[in-house]
Protein backbone atom coordinates (compact mmCIF):
# COMPACT_ATOMS: atom_id res chain seq x y z
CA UNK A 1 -19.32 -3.09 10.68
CA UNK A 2 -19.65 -0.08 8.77
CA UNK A 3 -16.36 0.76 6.42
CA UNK A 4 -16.02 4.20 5.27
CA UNK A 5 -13.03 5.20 2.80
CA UNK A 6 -11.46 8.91 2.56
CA UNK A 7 -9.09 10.21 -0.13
CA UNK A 8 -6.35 12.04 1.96
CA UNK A 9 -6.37 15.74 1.13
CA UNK A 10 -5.56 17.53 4.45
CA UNK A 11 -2.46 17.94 6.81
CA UNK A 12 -4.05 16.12 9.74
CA UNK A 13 -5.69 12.80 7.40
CA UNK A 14 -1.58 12.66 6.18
CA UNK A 15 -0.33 12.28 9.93
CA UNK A 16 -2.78 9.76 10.37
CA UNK A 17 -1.48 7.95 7.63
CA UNK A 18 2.27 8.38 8.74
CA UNK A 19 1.21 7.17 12.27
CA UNK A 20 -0.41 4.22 10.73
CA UNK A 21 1.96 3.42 8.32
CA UNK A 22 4.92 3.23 11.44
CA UNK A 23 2.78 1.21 13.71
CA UNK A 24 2.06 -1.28 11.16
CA UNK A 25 5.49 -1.07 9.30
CA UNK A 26 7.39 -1.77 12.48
CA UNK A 27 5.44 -4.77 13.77
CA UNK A 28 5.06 -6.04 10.18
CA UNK A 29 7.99 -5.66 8.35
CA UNK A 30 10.86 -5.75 10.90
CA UNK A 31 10.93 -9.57 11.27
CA UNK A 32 11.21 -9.65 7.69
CA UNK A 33 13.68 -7.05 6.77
CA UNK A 34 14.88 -5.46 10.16
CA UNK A 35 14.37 -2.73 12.10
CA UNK A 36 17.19 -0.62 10.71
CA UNK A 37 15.47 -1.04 7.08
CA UNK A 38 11.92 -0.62 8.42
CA UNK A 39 12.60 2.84 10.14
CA UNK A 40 14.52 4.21 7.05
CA UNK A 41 12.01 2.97 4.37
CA UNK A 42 9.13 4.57 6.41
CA UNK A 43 11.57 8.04 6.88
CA UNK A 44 11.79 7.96 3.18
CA UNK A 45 8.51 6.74 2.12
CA UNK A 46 5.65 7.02 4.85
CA UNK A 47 7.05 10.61 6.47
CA UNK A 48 3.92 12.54 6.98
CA UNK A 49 6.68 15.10 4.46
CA UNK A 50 7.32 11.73 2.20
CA UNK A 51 3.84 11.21 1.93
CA UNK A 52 2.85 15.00 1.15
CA UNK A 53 5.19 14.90 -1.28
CA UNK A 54 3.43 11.58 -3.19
CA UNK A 55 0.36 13.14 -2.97
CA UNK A 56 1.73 16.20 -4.88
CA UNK A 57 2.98 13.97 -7.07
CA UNK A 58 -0.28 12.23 -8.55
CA UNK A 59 -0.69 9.43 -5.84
CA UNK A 60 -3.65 9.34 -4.26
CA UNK A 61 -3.78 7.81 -0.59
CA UNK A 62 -6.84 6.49 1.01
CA UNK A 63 -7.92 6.20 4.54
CA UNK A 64 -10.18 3.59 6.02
CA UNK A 65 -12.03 3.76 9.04
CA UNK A 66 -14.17 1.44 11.35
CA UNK A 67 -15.97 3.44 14.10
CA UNK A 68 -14.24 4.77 16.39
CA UNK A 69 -10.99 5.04 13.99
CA UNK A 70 -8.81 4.53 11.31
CA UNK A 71 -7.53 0.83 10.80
CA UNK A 72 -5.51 1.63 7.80
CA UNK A 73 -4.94 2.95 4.31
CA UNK A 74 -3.79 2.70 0.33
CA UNK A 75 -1.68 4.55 -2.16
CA UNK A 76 -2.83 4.35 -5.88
CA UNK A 77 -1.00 6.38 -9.01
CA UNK A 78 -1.55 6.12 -12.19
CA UNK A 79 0.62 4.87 -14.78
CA UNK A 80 -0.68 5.89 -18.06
CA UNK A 81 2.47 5.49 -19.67
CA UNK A 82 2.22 1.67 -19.00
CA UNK A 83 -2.26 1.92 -18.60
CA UNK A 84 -1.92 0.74 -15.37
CA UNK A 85 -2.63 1.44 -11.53
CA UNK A 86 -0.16 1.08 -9.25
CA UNK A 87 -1.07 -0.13 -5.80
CA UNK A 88 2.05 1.33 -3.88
CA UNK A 89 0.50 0.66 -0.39
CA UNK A 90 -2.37 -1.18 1.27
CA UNK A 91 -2.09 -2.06 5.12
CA UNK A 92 -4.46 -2.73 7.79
CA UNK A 93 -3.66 -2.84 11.31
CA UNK A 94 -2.82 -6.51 12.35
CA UNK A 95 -5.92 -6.83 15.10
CA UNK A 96 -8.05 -5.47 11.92
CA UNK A 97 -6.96 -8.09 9.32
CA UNK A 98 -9.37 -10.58 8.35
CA UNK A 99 -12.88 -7.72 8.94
CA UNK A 100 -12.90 -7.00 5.00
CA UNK A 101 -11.00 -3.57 5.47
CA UNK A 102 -7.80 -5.02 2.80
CA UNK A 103 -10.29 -6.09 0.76
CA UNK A 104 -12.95 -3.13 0.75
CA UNK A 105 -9.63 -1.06 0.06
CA UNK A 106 -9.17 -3.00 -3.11
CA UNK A 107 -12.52 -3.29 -4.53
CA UNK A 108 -11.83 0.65 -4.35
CA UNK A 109 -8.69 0.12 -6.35
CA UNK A 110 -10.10 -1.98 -9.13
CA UNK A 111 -13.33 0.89 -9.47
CA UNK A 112 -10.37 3.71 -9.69
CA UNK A 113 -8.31 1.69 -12.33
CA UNK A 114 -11.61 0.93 -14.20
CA UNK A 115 -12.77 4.66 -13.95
CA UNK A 116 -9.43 5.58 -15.11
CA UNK A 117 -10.27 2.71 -18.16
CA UNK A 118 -6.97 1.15 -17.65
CA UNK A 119 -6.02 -2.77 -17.93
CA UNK A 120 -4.61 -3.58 -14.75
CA UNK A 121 -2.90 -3.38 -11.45
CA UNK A 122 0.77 -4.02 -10.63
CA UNK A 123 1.97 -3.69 -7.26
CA UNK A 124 5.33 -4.88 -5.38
CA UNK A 125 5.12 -7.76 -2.30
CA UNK A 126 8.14 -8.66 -0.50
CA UNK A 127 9.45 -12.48 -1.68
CA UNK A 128 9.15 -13.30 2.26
CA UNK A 129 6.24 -11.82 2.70
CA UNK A 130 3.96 -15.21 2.73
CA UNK A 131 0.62 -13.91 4.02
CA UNK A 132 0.54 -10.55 2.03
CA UNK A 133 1.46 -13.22 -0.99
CA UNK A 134 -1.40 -15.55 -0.49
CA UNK A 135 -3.82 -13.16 -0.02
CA UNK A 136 -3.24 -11.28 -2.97
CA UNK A 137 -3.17 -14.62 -5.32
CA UNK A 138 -6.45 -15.54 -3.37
CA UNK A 139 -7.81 -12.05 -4.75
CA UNK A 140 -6.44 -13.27 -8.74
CA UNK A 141 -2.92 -11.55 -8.63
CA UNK A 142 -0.19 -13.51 -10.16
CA UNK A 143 3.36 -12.61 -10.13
CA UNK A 144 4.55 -11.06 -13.10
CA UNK A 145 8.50 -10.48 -12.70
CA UNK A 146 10.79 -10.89 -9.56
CA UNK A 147 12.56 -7.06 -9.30
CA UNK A 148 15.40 -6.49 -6.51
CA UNK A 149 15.85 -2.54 -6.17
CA UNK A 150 18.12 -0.32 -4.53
CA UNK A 151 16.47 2.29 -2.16
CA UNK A 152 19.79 3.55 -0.78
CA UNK A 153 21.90 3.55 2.30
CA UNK A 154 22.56 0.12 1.47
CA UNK A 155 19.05 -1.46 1.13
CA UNK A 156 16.85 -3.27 -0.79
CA UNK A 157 13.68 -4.00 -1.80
CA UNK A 158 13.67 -7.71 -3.04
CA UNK A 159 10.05 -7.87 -4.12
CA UNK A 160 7.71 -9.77 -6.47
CA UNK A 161 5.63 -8.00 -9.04
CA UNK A 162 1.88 -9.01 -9.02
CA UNK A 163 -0.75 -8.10 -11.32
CA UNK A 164 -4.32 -8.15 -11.77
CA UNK A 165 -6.16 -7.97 -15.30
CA UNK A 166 -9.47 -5.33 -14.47
C-alpha cells in the first residue's frame, strides 16, 4: 500500500490533523485518562488554533496518507539546546495500526534528527499506555526518566521518557 508523508503547511492539512488527532485521542486515551482529560488536552494541544500555534513555533507536523485518506500524523521540534528531536506526537488511526504507517512515520523522524545531525530522540508515553510502550521498545527506545507534569485545570501527564540513540 502506497504511504505518502506531507509536512503540514496549510490551513486545511492543520484541520485534518485536529480532526485526526480527536478521533484517535478520544477512543485512545479516554480509557486511560478519561474523557474530561482527553477533551481538554486535545483543546489545549491538538486545536486546529493549538496546533497553528506549534507550527509557528518550530514544530513541524506531518501527515500520512494511504489512498483514499489520511490515517494519521507526527509532531517533531527540535531541541538544539539539548541536540535532540522531540517526537511530541505520532498516532495512527486504530483500524490502521499494524500497515507500517507508525513506523514509516518514524523512519521519517530518525532521517530529520539525522539531517538535523543530532544524537537522539526523546519523546513522552503515558506509564499505562502498554501497547504504545512495547512498540516503541520493540523499535530500540528505552525509558530514560519517569516525569509527572502539570498541564492545568487539575491534570496530569504521568508519562515515561523514552529515547532513541540515532
Amino acid at each position: 500500500m502506497a504511504r505518502e508523508i506531507d509536512l503540514v503547511e496549510t490551513v486545511d492539512q492543520i484541520e485534518r490533523v485536529a480532526e485526526l488527532a480527536r478521533q484517535i485521542w478520544l477512543k485512545h486515551y479516554s480509557p486511560i485518562v478519561g474523557r474530561d482529560q482527553v477533551e481538554y488536552m486535545l483543546q489545549k494541544f491538538q486545536s486546529s488554533t493549538a496546533i497553528a500555534e506549534q507550527i509557528n513555533n518550530g514544530y513541524e507536523y506531518y501527515l500520512i496518507s494511504a489512498r483514499p485518506g489520511f490515517v494519521g500524523y507526527m509532531a517533531l521540534v527540535h531541541e538544539a539546546e539539548r541536540n535532540r528531536l522531540n517526537l511530541s506526537k505520532l498516532y495512527i488511526l486504530e483500524e490502521k495500526r499494524g500497515g507500517g504507517y507508525g513506523t514509516a512515520l518514524l523512519c521519517r523522524a530518525m532521517e530529520r534528527g539525522k539531517q538535523l545531525g543530532l544524537e537522539k530522540i526523546t519523546l513522552r508515553v503515558n506509564k499505562h499506555n502498554k501497547n504504545s510502550i512495547n512498540w516503541y521498545k520493540e523499535r530500540g527506545f528505552v525509558y530514560a526518566e519517569s516525569s509527572k507534569k502539570s498541564i492545568g485545570s487539575g491534570y496530569y501527564m504521568d508519562d515515561y521518557i523514552m529515547q532513541l540513540s540515532l
